[in-house]
C-alpha atoms as a PDB file:
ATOM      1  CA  UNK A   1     -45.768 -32.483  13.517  1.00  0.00           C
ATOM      2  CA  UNK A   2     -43.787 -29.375  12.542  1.00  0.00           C
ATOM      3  CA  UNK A   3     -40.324 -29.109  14.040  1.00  0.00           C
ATOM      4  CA  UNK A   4     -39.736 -26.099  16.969  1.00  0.00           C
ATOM      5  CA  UNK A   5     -38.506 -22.692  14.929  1.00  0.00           C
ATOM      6  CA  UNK A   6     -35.082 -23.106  17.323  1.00  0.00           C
ATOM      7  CA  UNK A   7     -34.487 -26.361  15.595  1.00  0.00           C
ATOM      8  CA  UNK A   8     -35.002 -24.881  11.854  1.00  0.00           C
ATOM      9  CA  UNK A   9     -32.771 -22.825  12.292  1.00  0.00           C
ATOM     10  CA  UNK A  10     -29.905 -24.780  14.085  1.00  0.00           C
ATOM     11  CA  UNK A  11     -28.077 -26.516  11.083  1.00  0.00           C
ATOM     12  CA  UNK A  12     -27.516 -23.099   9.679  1.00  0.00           C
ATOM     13  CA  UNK A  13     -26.532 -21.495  12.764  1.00  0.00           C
ATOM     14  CA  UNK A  14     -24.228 -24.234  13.191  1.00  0.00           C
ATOM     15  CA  UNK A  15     -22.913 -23.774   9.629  1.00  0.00           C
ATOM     16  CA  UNK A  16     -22.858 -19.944  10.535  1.00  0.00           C
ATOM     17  CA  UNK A  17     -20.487 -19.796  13.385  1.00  0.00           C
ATOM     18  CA  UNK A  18     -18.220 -22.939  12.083  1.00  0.00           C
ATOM     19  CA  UNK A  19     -17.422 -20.941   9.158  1.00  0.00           C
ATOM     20  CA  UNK A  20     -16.589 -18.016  11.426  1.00  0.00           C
ATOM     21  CA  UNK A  21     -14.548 -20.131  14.068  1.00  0.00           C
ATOM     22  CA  UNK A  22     -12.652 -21.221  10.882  1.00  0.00           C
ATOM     23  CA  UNK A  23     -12.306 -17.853   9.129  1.00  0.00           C
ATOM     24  CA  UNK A  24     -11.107 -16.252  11.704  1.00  0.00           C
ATOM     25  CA  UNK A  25      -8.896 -18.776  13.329  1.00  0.00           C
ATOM     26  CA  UNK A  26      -4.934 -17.508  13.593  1.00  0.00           C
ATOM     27  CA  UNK A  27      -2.788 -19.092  10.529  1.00  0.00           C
ATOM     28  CA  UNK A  28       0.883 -20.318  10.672  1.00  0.00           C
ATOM     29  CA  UNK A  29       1.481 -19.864   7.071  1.00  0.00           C
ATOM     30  CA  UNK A  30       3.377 -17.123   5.740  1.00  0.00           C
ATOM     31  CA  UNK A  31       2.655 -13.368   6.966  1.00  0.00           C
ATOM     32  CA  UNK A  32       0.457 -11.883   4.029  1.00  0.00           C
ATOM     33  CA  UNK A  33       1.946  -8.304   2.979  1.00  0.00           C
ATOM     34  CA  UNK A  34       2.345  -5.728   0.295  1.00  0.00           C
ATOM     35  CA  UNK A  35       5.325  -3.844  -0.559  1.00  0.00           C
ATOM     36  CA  UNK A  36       4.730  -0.449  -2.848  1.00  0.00           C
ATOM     37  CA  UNK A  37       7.165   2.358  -4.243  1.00  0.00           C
ATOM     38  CA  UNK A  38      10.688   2.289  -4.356  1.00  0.00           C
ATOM     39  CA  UNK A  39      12.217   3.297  -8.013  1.00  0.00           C
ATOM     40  CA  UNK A  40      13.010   6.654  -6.295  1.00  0.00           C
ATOM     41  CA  UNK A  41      10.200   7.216  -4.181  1.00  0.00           C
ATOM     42  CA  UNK A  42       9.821   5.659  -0.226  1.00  0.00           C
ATOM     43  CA  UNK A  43       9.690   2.000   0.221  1.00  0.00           C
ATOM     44  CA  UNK A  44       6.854   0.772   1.764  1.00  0.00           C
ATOM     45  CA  UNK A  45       5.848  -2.271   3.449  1.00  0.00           C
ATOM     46  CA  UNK A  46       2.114  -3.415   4.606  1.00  0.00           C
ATOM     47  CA  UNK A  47       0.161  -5.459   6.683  1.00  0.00           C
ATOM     48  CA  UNK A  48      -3.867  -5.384   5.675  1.00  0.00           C
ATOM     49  CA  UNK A  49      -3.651  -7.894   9.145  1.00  0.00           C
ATOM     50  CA  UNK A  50      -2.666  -7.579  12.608  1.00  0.00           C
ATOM     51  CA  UNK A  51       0.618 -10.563  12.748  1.00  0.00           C
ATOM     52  CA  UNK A  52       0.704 -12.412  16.145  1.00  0.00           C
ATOM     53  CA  UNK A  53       3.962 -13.443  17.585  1.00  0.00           C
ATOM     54  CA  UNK A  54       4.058 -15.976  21.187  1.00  0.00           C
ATOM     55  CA  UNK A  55       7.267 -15.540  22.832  1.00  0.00           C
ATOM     56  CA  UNK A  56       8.870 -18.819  24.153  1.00  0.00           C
ATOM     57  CA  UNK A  57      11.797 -17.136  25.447  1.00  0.00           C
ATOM     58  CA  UNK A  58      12.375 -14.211  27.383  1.00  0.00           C
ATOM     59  CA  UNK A  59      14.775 -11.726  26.363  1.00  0.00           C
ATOM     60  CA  UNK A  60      15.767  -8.434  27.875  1.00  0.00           C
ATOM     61  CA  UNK A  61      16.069  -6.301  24.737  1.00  0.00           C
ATOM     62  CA  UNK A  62      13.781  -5.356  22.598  1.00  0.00           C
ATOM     63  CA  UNK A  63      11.999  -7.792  20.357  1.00  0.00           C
ATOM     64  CA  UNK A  64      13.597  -8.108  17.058  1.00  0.00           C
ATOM     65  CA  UNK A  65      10.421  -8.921  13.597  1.00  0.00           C
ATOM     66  CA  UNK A  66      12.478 -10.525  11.280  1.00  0.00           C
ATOM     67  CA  UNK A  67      10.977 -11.105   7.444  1.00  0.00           C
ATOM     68  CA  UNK A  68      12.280 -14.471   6.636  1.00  0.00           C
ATOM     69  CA  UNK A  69      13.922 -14.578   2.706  1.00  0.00           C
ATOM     70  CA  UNK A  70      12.576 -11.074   1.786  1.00  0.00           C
ATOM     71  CA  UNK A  71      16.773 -10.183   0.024  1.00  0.00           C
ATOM     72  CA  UNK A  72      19.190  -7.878   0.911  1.00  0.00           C
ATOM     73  CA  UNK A  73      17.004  -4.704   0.158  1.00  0.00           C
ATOM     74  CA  UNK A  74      19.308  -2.132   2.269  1.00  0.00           C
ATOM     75  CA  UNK A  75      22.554  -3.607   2.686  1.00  0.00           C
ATOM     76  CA  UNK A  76      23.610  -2.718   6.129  1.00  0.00           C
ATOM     77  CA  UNK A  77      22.540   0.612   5.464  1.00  0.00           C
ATOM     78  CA  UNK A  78      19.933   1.326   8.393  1.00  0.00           C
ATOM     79  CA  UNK A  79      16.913   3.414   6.367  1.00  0.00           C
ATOM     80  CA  UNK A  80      14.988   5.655   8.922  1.00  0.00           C
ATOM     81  CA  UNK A  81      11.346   4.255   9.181  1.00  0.00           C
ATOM     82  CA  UNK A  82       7.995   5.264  10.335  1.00  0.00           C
ATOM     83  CA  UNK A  83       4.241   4.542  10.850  1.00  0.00           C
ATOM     84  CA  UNK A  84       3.820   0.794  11.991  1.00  0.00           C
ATOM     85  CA  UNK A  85       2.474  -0.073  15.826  1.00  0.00           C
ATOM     86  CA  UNK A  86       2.528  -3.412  17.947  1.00  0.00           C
ATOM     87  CA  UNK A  87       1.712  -3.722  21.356  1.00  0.00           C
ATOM     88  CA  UNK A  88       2.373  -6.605  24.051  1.00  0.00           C
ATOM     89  CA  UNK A  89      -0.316  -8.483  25.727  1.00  0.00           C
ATOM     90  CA  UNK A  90      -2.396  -6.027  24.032  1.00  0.00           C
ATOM     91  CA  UNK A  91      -0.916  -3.409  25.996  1.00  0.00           C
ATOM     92  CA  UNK A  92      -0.670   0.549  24.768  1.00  0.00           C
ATOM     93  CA  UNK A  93       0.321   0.795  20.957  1.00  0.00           C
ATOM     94  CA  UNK A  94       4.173   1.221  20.453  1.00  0.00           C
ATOM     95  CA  UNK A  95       6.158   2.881  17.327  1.00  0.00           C
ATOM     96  CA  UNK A  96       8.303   0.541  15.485  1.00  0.00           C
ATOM     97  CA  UNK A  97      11.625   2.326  16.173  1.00  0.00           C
ATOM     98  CA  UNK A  98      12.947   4.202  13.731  1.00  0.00           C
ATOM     99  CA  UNK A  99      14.599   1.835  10.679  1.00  0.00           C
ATOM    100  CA  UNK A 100      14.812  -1.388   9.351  1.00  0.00           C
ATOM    101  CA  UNK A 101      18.175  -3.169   7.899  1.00  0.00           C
ATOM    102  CA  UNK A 102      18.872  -6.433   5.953  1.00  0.00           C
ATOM    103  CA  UNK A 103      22.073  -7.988   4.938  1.00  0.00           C
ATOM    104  CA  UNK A 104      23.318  -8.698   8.295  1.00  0.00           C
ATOM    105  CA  UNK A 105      23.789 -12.378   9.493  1.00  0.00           C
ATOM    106  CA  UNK A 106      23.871 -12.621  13.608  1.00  0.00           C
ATOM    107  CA  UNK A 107      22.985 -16.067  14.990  1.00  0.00           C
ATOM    108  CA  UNK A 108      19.395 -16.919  13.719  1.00  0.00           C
ATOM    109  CA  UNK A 109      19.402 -13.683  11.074  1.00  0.00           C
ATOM    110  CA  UNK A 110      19.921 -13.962   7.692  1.00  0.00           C
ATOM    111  CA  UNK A 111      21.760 -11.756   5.358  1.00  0.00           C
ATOM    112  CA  UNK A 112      18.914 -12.254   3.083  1.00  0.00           C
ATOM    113  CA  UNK A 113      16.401 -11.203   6.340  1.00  0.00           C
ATOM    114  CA  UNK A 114      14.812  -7.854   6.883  1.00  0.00           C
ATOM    115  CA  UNK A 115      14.469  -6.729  10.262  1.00  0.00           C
ATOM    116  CA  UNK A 116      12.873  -3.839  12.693  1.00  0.00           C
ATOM    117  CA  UNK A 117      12.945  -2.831  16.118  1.00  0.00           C
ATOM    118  CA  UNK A 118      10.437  -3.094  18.616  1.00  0.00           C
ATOM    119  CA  UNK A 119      10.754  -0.434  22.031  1.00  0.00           C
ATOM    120  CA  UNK A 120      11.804  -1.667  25.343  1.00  0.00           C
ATOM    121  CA  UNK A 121      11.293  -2.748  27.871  1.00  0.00           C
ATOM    122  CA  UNK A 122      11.940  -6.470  26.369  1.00  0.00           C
ATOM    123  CA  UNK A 123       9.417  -9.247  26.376  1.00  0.00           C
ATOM    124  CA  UNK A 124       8.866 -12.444  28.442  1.00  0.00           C
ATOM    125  CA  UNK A 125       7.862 -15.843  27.483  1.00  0.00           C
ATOM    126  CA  UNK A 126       4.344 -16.445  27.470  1.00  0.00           C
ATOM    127  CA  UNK A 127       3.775 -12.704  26.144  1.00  0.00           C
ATOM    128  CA  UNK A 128       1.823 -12.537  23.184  1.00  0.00           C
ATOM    129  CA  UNK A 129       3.415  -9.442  20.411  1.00  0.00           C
ATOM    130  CA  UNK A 130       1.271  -8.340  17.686  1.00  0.00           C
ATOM    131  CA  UNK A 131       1.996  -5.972  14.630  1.00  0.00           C
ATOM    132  CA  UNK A 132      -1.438  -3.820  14.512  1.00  0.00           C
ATOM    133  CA  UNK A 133      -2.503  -3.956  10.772  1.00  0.00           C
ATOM    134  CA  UNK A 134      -1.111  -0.809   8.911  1.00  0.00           C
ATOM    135  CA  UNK A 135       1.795   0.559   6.862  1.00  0.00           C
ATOM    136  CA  UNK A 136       5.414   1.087   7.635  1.00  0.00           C
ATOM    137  CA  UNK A 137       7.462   3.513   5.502  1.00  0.00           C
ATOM    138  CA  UNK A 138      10.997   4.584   4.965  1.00  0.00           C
ATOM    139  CA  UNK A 139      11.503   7.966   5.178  1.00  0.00           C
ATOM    140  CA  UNK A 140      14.062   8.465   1.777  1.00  0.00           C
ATOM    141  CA  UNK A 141      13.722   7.309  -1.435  1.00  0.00           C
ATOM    142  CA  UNK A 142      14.565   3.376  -2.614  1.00  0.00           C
ATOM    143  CA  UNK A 143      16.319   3.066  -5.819  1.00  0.00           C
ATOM    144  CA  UNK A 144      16.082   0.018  -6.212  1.00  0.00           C
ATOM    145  CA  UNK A 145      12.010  -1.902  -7.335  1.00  0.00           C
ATOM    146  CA  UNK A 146       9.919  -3.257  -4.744  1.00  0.00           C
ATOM    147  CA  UNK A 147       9.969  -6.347  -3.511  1.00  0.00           C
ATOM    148  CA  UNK A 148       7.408  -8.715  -5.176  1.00  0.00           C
ATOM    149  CA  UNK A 149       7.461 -10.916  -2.003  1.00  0.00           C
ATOM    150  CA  UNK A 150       3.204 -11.229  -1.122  1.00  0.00           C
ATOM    151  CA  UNK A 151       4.141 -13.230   1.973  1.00  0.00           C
ATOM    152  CA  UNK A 152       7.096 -14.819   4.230  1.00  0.00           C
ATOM    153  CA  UNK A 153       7.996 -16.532   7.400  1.00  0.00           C
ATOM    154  CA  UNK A 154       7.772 -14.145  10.234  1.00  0.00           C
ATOM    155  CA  UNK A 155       9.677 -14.584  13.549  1.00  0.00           C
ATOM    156  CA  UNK A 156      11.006 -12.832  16.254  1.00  0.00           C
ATOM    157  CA  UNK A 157      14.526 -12.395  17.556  1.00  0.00           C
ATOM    158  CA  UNK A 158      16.641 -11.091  20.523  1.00  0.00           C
ATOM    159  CA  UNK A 159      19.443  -7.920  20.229  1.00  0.00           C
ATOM    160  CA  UNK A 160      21.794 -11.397  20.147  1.00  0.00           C
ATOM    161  CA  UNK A 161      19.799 -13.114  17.799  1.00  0.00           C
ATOM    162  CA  UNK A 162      18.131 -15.861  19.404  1.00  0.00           C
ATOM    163  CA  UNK A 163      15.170 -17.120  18.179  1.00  0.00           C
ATOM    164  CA  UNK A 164      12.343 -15.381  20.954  1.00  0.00           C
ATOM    165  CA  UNK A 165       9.145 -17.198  19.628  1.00  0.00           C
ATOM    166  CA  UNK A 166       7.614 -19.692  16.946  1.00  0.00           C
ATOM    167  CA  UNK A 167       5.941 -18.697  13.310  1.00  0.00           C
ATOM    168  CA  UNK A 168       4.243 -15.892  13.277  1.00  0.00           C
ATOM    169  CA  UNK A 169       0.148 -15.685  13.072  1.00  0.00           C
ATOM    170  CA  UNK A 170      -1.798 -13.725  10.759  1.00  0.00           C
ATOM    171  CA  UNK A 171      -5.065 -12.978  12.164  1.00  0.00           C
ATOM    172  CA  UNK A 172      -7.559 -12.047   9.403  1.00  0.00           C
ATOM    173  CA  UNK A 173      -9.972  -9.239  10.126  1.00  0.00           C
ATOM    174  CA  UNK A 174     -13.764 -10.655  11.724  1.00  0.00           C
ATOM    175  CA  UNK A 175     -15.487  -8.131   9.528  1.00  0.00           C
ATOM    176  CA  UNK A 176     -14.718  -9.936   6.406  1.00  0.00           C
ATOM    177  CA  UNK A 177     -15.373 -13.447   7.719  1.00  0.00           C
ATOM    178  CA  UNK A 178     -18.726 -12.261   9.271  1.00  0.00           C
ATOM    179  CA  UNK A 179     -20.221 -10.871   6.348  1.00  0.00           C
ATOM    180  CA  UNK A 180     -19.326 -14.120   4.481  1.00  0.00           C
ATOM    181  CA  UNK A 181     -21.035 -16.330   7.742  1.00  0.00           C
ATOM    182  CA  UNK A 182     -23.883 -13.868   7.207  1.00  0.00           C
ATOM    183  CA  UNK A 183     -24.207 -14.233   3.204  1.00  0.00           C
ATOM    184  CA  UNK A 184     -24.241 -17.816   3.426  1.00  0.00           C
ATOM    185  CA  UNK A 185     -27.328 -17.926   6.163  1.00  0.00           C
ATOM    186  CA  UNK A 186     -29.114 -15.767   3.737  1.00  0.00           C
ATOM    187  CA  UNK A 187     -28.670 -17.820   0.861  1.00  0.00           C
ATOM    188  CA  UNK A 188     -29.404 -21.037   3.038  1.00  0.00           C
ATOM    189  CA  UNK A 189     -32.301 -19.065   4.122  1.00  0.00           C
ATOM    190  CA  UNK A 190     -33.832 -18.381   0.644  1.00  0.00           C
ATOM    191  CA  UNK A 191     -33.309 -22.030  -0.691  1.00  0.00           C
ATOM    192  CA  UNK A 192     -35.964 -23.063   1.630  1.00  0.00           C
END
């Protein structure tokens, strides 16, 4: 007796959307980025993902994305910045404000940390924060080489320094992970 068609197909659909679930699940390792110019031309940081943040603790200010280890890149210097959005709760999409620092050690910040703004108003716990994937550039020229850093603890911070949530999540993009779920049923597919 030959099996229903629904059942021929169930060990690969089940294959299918495991490999998606697990593809596209949130990671807590390091934030995946890029970092291009500098050597005299704008410093430039990206994200190809969107990075997750859950807040565990409110804090009136703005939130504070710290990049954990990155070096002292600008020395207290305060480079203007531009081109990067996040949004709470996944609210209306919000400028970074305008420059990051390193070299500064407040509380849970590290000299060796480099840091942006979000916008107020602040954030509560329980909200969820995510950097939309994209490109965030300094507006002068670096002298110094870019970092070589591909990836690194992300966290958020309060205006005092506290600590405002856990790890950061990157969240890869579902395109990518679908069209791997999909070229795996076709190649189950053909075996047969």
């Amino acid at each position: 007796m030959k099996a229903p068609a629904i059942l021929r197909f169930l060990p690969v659909g089940a294959l299918a959307a495991a490999l998606y679930c697990f593809t596209t699940a949130p990671t807590q390792a390091a934030v995946s980025m890029t970092w291009s110019g500098g050597s005299g031309s704008p410093l430039s940081l990206t994200f190809a993902d969107p990075v997750v943040f859950n807040v565990t603790s409110s804090a009136s200010s703005s939130p504070v994305f710290v990049l954990s280890g990155v070096g002292d890149l600008f020395a207290g210097t305060h480079p203007a910045i531009s081109g990067l959005t996040f949004s709470v709760n996944g609210g209306i999409s919000q400028s970074i404000n305008n420059f990051w620092n390193s070299g500064v050690a407040s509380g849970a910040l590290l000299a060796t940390d480099v840091y942006f703004f979000g916008a107020l108003p602040g954030v509560s716990a329980g909200d969820v924060v995510t950097i939309h994937a994209g490109t965030l550039t300094e507006a002068t020229s670096f002298a110094g080489s870019a970092p070589t850093a591909t990836s690194a603890d992300m966290f958020l911070i309060s205006n005092a320094g506290t600590v405002i949530s856990g790890p950061a999540t990157s969240v890869p993009e579902p395109s990518a992970a679908l069209l791997s779920g999909l070229g795996l049923l076709v190649l189950s597919r053909r075996r047969r």
